[in-house]
Protein backbone atom coordinates (compact mmCIF):
# COMPACT_ATOMS: atom_id res chain seq x y z
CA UNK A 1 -23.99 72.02 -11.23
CA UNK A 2 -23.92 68.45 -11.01
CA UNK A 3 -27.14 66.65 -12.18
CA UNK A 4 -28.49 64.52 -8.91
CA UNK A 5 -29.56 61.99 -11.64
CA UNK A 6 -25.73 60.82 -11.50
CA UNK A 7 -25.65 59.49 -8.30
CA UNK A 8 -25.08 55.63 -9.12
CA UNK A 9 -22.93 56.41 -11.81
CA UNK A 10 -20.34 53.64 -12.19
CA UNK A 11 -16.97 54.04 -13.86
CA UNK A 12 -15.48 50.97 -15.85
CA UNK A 13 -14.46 48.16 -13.59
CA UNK A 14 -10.46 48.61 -13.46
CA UNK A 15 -8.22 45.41 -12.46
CA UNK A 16 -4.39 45.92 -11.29
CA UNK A 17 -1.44 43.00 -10.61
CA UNK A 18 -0.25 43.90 -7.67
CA UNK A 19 3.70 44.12 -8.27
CA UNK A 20 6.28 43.12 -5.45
CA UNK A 21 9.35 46.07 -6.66
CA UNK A 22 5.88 48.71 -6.52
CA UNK A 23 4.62 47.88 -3.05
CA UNK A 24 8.41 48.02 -1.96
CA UNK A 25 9.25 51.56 -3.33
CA UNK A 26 6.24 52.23 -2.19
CA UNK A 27 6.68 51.41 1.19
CA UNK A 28 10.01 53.36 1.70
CA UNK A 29 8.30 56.35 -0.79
CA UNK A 30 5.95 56.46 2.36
CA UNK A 31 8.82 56.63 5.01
CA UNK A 32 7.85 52.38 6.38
CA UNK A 33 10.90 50.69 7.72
CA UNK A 34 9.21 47.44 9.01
CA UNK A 35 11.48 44.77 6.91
CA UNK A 36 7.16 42.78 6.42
CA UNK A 37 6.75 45.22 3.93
CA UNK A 38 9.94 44.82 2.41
CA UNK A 39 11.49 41.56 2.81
CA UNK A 40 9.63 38.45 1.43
CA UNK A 41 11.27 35.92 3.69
CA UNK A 42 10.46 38.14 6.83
CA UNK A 43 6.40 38.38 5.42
CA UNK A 44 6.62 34.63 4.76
CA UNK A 45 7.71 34.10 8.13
CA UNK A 46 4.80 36.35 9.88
CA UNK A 47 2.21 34.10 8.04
CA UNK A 48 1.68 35.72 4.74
CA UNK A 49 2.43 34.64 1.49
CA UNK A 50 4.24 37.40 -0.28
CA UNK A 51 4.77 40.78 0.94
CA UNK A 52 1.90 42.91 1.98
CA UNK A 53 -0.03 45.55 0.61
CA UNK A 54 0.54 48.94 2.36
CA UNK A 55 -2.69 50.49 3.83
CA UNK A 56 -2.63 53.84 1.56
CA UNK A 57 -1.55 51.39 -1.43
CA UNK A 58 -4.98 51.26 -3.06
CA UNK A 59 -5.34 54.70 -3.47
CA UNK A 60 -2.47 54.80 -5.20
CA UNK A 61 -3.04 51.80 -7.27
CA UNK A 62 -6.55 52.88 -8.49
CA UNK A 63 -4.90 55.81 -9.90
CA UNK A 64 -3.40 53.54 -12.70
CA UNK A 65 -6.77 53.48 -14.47
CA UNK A 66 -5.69 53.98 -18.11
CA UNK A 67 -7.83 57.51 -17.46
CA UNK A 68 -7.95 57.88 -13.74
CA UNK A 69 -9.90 61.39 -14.63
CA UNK A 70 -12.50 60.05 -17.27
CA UNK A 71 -15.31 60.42 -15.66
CA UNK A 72 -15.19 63.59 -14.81
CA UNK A 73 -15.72 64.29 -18.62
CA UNK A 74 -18.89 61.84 -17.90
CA UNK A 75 -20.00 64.08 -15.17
CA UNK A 76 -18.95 67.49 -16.59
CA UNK A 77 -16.48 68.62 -13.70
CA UNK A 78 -13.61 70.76 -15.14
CA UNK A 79 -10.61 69.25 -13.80
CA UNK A 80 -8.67 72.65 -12.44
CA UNK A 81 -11.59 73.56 -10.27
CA UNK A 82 -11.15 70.19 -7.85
CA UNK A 83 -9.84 70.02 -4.94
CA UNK A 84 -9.26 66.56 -2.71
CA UNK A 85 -11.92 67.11 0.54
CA UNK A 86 -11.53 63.55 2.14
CA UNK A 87 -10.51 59.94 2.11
CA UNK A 88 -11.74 57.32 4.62
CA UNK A 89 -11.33 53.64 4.07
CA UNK A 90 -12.54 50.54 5.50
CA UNK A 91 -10.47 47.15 5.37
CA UNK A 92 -11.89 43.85 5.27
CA UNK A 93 -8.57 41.21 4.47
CA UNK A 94 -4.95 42.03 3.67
CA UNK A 95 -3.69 42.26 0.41
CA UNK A 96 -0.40 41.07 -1.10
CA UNK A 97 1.93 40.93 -4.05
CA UNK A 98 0.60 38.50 -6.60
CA UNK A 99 -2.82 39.78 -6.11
CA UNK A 100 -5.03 40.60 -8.91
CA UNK A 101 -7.42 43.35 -7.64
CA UNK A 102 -10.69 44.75 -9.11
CA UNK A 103 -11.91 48.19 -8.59
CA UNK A 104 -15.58 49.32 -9.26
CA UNK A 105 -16.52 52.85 -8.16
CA UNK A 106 -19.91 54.10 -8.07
CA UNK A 107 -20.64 57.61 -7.28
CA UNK A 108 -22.64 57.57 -3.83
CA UNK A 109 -23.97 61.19 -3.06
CA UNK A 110 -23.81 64.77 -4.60
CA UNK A 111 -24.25 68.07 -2.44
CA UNK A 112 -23.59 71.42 -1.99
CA UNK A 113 -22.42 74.25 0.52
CA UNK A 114 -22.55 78.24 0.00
CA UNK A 115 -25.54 78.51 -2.03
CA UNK A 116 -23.89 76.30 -4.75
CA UNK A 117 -20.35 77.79 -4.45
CA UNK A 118 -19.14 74.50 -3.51
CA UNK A 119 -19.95 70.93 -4.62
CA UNK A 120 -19.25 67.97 -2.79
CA UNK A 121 -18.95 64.48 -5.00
CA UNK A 122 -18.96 61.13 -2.69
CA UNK A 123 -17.12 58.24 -4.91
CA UNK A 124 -17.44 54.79 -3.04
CA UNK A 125 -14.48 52.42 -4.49
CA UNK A 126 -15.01 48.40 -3.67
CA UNK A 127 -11.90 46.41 -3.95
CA UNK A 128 -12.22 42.45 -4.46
CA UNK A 129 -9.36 40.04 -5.19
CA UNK A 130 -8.92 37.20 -7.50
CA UNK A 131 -11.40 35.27 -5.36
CA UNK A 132 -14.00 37.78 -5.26
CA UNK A 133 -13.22 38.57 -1.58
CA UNK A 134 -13.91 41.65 -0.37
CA UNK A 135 -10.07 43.66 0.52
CA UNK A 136 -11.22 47.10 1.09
CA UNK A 137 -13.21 49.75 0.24
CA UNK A 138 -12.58 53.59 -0.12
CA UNK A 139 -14.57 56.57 -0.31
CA UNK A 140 -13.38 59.94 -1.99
CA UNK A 141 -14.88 63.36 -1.43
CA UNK A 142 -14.25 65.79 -4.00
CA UNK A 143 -14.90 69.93 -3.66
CA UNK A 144 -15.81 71.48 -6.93
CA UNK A 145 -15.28 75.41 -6.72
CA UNK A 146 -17.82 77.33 -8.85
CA UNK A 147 -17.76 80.80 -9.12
């Protein structure tokens, strides 16, 4: 089991570029056929100033940590026994290519279900830009099985 004492453990701060050829493939990798995530002139001409940052993007992005999994070393949670439980995320301004954004994830909550047979992790991820402007944030729910 988790030690409850972890809750307001914080991972490394982790800063990405955010690259104009990634958020494309990563737009038709997701199946998006609106030309504002894939043309620059078309984003320019909706307002924006480079193409924008696909909702789901971040997730993806804060995997690029140079050991996305590191801290569960930190906590003690053996890798094959997670499972992904939930995602929810909350969006504050749009991001775009050319943006340099910061990640700092704190670990928000630790439970769990079935007498201990299950343990729930909450991660809460802030994202600011360049500016210090608030982008997005995400929380992750993790399921450790325990036998």
């Amino acid at each position: 089991m988790i030690d409850r004492k972890l809750i307001g453990y914080a991972s490394k701060p982790f800063v990405a570029d955010v690259e104009r050829g990634r958020l494309r493939f990563f737009a038709r990798a997701i199946g998006e056929t609106n030309p504002l995530y894939l043309d620059e002139e078309t984003a320019r001409c909706a307002g924006h100033p480079d193409l924008p940052v696909p909702q789901t993007f971040f997730f993806c992005l804060e995997m690029d940590r140079p050991d996305p999994y590191g801290w569960f070393d930190d906590l003690g949670i053996d890798l094959p026994k997670v499972l992904h439980g939930e995602q929810q995320f909350t969006y504050h301004r749009l991001a775009h290519a050319g943006d340099r954004l910061r990640f700092d994830a704190t670990i928000t909550d630790l439970y769990n279900k079935k007498g201990g047979l299950l343990e729930f992790v909450v991660q809460d991820n802030v994202i600011t830009n360049q500016r210090a402007e608030r982008v997005a944030e995400f929380r992750r729910t993790l399921v450790i099985r325990h036998e």
